[in-house]
C-alpha atoms as a PDB file:
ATOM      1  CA  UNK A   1      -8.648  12.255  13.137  1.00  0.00           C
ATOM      2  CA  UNK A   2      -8.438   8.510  11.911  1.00  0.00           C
ATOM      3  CA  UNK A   3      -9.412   7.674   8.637  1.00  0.00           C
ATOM      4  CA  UNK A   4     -11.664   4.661   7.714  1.00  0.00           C
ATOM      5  CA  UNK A   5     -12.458   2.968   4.378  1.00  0.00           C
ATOM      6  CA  UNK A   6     -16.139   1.765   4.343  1.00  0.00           C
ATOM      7  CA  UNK A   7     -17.203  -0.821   1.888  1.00  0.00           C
ATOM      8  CA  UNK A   8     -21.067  -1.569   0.892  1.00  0.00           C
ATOM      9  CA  UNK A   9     -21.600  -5.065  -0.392  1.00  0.00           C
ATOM     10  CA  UNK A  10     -25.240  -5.419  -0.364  1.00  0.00           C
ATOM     11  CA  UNK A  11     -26.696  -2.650  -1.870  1.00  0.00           C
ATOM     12  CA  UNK A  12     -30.415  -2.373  -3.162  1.00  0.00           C
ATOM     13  CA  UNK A  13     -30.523  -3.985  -6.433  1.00  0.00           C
ATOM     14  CA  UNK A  14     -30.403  -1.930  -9.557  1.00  0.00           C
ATOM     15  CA  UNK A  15     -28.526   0.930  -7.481  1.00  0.00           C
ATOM     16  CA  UNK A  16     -26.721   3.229  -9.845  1.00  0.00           C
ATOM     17  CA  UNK A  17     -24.119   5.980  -9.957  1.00  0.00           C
ATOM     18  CA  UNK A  18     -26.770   8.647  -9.760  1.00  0.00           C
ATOM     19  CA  UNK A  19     -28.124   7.058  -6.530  1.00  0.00           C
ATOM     20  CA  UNK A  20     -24.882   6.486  -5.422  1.00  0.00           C
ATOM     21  CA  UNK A  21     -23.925  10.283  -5.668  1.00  0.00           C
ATOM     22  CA  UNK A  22     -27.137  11.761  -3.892  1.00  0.00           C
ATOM     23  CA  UNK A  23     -26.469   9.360  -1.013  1.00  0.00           C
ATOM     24  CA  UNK A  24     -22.445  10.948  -0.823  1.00  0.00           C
ATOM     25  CA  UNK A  25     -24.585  14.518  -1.137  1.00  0.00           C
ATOM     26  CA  UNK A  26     -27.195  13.157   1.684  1.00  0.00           C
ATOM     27  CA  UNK A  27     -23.832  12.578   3.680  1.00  0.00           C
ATOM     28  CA  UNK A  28     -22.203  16.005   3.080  1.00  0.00           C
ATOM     29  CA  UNK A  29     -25.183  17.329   4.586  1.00  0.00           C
ATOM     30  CA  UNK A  30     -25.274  15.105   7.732  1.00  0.00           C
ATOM     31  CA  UNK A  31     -21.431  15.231   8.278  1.00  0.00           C
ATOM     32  CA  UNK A  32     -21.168  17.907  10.680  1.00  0.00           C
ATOM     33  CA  UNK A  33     -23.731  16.791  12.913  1.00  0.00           C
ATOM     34  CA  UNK A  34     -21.321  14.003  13.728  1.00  0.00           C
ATOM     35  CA  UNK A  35     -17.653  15.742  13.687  1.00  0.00           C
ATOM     36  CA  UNK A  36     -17.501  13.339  10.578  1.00  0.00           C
ATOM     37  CA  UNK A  37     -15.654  14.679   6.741  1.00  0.00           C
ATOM     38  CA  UNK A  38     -16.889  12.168   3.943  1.00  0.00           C
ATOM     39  CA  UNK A  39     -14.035  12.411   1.722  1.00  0.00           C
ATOM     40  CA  UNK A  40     -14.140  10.383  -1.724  1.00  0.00           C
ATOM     41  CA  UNK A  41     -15.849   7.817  -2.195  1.00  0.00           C
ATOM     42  CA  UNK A  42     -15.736   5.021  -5.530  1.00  0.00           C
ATOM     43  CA  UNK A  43     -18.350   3.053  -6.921  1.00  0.00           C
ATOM     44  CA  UNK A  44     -17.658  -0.497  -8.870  1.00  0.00           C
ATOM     45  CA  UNK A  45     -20.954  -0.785 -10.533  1.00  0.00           C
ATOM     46  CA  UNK A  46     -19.811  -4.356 -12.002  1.00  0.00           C
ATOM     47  CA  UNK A  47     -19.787  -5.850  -8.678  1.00  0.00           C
ATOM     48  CA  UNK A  48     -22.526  -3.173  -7.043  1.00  0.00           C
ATOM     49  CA  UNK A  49     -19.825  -2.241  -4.213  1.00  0.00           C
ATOM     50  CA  UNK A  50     -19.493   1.101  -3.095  1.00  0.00           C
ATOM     51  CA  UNK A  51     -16.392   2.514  -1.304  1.00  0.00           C
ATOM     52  CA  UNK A  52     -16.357   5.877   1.148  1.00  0.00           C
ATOM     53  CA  UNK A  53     -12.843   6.840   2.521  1.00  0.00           C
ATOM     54  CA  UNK A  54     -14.362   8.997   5.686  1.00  0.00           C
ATOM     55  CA  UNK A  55     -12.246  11.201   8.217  1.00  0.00           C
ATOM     56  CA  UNK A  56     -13.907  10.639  11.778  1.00  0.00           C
ATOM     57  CA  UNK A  57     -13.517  10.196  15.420  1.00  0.00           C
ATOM     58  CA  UNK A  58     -14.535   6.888  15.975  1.00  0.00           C
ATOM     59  CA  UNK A  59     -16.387   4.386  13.458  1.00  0.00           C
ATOM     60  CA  UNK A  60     -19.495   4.539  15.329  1.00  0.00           C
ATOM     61  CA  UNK A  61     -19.628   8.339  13.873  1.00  0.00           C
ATOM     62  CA  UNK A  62     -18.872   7.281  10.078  1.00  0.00           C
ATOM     63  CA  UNK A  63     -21.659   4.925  10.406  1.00  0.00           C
ATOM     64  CA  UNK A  64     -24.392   7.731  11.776  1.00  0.00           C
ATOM     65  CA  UNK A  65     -23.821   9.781   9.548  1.00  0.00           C
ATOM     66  CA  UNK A  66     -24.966   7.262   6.541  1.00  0.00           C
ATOM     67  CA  UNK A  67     -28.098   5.620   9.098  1.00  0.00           C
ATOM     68  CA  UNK A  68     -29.209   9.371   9.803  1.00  0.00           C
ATOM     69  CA  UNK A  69     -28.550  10.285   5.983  1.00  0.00           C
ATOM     70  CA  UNK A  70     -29.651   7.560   3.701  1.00  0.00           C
ATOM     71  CA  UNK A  71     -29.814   4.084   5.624  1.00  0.00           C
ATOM     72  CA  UNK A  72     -27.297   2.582   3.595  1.00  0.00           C
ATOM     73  CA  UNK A  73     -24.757   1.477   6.486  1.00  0.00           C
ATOM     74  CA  UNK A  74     -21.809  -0.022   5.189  1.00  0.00           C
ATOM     75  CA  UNK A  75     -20.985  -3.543   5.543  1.00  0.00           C
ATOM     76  CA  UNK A  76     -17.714  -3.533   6.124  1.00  0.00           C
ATOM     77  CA  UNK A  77     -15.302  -0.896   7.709  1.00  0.00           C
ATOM     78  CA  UNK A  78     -11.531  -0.752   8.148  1.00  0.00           C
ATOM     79  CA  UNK A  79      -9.569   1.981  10.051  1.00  0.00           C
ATOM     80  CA  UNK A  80      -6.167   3.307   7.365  1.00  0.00           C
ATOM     81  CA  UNK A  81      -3.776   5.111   7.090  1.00  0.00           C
ATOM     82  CA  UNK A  82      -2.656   6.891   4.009  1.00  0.00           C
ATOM     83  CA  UNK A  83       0.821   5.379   2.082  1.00  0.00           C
ATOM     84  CA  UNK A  84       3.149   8.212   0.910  1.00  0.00           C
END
């Protein structure tokens, strides 16, 4: 399956790590639903960006799975490919 690297820009104000990690569980739960497999995801809490490195079909599946799970649709995403 491809791999995409979402970015969130433009998240709530005065989002933290905790609310950061129960939106990656709220995910988890949702995944399957959409053939989706959130992998990692990274949060730069200087700049209040938030980055999810999903495995899915399509990019219209990454992004259900965070509108059905927590709302918080990313902003930006990029199909990748892993480097060696």
């Amino acid at each position: 399956m491809p791999l995409f690297m979402d970015v969130h820009e433009t998240l709530p104000e005065g989002t933290t790590l905790a609310d950061v990690r129960g939106a990656h569980a709220a995910d988890l739960a949702t995944q399957e639903r959409h053939g989706v497999r959130y992998e990692k995801y990274w949060v730069d809490e200087a700049s209040g960006r938030v980055f999810c490195l999903v495995d899915a079909p399509d990019a219209e599946a990454a992004a259900a799975v965070h509108r059905e799970a927590h709302g918080l649709v990313a902003d930006r995403l990029f199909a990748v490919v892993e480097g060696d």
